[in-house]
Each structure stands twice: as structure tokens, then as C-alpha cells.
Protein backbone atom coordinates (compact mmCIF):
# COMPACT_ATOMS: atom_id res chain seq x y z
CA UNK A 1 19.85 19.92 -9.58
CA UNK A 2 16.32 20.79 -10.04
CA UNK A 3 15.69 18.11 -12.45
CA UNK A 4 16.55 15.56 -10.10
CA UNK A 5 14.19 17.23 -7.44
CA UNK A 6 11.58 17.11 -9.88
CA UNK A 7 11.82 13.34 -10.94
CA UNK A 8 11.78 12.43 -7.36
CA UNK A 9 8.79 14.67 -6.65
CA UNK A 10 7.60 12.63 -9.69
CA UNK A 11 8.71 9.29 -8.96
CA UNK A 12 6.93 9.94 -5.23
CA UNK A 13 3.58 10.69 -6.48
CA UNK A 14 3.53 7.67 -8.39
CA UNK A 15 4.34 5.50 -5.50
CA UNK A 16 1.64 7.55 -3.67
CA UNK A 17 -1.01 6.84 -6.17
CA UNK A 18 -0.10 3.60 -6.08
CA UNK A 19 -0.23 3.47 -2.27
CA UNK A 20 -4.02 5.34 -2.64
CA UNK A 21 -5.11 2.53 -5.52
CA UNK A 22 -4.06 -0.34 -3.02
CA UNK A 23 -5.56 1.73 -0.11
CA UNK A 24 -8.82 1.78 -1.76
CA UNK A 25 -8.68 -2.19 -2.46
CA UNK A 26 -7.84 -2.75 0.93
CA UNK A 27 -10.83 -0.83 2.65
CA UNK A 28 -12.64 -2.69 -0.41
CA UNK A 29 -11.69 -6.06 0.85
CA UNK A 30 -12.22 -4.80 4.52
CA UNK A 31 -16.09 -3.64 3.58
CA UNK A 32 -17.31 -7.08 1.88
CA UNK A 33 -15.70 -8.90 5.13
CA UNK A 34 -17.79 -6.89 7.25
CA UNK A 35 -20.78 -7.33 5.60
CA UNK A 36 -20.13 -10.92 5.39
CA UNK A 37 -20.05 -10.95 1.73
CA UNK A 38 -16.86 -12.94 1.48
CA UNK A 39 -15.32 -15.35 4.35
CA UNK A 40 -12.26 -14.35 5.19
CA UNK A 41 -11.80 -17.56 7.95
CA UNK A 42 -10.71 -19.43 4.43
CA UNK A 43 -7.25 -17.43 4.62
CA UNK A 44 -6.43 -17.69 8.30
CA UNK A 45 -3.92 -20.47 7.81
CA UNK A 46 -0.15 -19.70 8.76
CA UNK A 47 0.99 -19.92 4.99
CA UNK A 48 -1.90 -17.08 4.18
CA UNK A 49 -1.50 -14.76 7.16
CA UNK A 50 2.11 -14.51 6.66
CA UNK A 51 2.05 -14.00 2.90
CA UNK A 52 -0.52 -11.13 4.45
CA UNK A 53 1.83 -9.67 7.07
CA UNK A 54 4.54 -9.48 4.39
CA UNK A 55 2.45 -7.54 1.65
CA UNK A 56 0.98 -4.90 4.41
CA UNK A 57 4.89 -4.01 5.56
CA UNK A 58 5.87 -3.86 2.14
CA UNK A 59 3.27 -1.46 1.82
CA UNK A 60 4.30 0.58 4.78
CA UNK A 61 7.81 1.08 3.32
CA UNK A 62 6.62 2.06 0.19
CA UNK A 63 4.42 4.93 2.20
CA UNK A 64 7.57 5.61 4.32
CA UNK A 65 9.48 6.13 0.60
CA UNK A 66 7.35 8.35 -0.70
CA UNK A 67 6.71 10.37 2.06
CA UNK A 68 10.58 10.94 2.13
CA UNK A 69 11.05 11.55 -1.85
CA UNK A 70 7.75 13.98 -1.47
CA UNK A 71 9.71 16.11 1.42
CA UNK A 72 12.82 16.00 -0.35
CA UNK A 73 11.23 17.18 -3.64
């Protein structure tokens, strides 16, 4: 019983160090478009924002996730 605790405590600090690496990308991305470094109006199109919209809630469920294996564990 404890072992599975444990490898879900494990398996949730993975997915939340992912979740931080990807975090840190993100604000990243978010600084060089506010300093104008890159031009983000060349991924506005539907096909782009979508793709976009997908990636950020597949994100949130993976936060969700390991929040939940982190409480369990």
C-alpha cells in the first residue's frame, strides 16, 4: 500500500516539474512578446490559435493530475 502511495507521490512530482519547465517557457515566450522581440501577430490565424487553445488545456489537466496524485500521496 505504501509503495503505491509513494510512486504516485513520485509520478506527481514529475508531472509537476514538468508543468514548472513549461511554465517557465511560457512566461519566456510571454516576456520577448512584450518587449517586442518576437511578433506574435504571425500566429493569430485560426489553425495556430486553436493548436494554442488545445496545448494550454492540456496543460491545465496535467496541473489538475498532479495536484490530485500529490494529495493522494
Amino acid at each position: 500500500m505504501f509503495s503505491d502511495q509513494r510512486r504516485l507521490s513520485r509520478v506527481g512530482a514529475a508531472i509537476g516539474g514538468f508543468l514548472i519547465m513549461v511554465g517557465m517557457i511560457l512566461l519566456g515566450i510571454f516576456a520577448l512578446a512584450l518587449f517586442k522581440i518576437i511578433d506574435v501577430s504571425a500566429f493569430m490565424d485560426t489553425q495556430s490559435t486553436a493548436i494554442l487553445m488545445l496545448v494550454l488545456l492540456i496543460i491545465g489537466v496535467l496541473d489538475v493530475v498532479s495536484a490530485i496524485l500529490l494529495v493522494r500521496g
